[in-house]
Protein backbone atom coordinates (compact mmCIF):
# COMPACT_ATOMS: atom_id res chain seq x y z
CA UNK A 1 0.00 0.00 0.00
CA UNK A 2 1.37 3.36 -0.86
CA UNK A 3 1.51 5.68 1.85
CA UNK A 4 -0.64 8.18 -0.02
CA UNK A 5 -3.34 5.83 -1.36
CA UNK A 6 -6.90 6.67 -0.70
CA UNK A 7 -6.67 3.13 1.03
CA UNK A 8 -4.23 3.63 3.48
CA UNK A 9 -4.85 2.35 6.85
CA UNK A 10 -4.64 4.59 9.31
CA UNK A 11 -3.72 3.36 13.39
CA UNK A 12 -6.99 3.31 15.43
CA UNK A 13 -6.50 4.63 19.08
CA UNK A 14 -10.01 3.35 20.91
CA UNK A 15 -10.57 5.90 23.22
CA UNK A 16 -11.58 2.63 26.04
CA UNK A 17 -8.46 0.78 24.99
CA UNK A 18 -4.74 1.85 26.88
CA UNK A 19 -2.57 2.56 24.20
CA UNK A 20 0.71 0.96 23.69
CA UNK A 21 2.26 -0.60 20.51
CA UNK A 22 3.88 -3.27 22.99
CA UNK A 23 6.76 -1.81 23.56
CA UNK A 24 5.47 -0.35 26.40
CA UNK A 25 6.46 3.04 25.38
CA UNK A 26 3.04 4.51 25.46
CA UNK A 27 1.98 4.37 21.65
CA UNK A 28 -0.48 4.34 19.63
CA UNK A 29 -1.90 0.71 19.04
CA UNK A 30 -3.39 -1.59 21.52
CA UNK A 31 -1.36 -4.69 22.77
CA UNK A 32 -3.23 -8.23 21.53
CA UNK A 33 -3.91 -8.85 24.83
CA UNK A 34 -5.91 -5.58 25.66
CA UNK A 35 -8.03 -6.45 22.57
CA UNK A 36 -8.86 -9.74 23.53
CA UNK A 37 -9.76 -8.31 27.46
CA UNK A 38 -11.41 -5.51 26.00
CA UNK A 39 -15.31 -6.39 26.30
CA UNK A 40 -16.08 -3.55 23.97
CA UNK A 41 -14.38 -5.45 21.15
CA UNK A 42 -16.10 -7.84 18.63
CA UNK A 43 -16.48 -11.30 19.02
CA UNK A 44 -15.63 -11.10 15.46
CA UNK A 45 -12.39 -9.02 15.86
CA UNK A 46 -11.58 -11.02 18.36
CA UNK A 47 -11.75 -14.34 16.73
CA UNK A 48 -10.01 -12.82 13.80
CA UNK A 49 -7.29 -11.58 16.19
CA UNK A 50 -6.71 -14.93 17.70
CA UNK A 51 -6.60 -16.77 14.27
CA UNK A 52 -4.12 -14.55 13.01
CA UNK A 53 -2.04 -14.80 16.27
CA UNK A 54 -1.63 -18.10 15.71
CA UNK A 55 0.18 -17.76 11.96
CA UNK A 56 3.21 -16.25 10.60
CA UNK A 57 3.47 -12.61 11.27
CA UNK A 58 3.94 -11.06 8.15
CA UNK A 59 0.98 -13.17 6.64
CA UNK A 60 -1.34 -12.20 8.82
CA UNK A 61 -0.61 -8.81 8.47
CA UNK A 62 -0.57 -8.39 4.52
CA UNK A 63 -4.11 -10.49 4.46
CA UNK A 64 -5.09 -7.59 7.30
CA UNK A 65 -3.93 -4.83 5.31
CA UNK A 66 -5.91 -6.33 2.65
CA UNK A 67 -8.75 -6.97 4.52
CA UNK A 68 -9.19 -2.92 5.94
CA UNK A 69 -8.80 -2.09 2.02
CA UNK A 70 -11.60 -4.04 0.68
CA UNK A 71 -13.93 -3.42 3.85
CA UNK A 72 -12.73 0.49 3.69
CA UNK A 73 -13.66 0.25 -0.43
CA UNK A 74 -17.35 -1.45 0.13
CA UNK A 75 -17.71 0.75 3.13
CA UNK A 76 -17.17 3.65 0.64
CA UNK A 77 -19.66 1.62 -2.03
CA UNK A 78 -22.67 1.33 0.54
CA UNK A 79 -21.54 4.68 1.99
CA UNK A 80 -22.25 6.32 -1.44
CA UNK A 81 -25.61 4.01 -2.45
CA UNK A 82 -26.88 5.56 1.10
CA UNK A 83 -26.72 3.45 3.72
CA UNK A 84 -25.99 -0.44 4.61
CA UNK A 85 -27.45 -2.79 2.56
């Protein structure tokens, strides 16, 4: 994904979530663990969190980047149409 691209993911900082990128130097993603405590998250995010926990890094993360693009693009699609179909 370019860095410019009308797809580009941006980080989400839930305002209920602590924020950390793991590191525990105070940034701006949540840890895996605060996602899967978090009992304002999805059951679906959460499953989807877990499976991809359990495969190779990198993998998991391309098929998520790829993942927010398509939902972002039929977001757009019902977005424009007027409202969820």
């Amino acid at each position: 994904m370019e860095p410019n691209s009308p797809h580009t993911v941006r980080p989400l900082n839930p305002p209920h979530l602590p924020p950390t990128d793991g590191d525990g130097d105070g940034g701006m993603l949540p840890s895996p663990d605060a996602v899967l405590n978090d009992p304002a998250a999805s059951y679906w995010l959460k499953d989807a969190l877990r499976s991809a926990l359990a495969r190779d890094p990198l993998d998991a993360a391309r098929d998520a980047e790829l993942l927010a693009v398509v939902l972002a693009e039929r977001e757009s699609e019902v977005l424009a149409q007027g409202g969820v179909s």
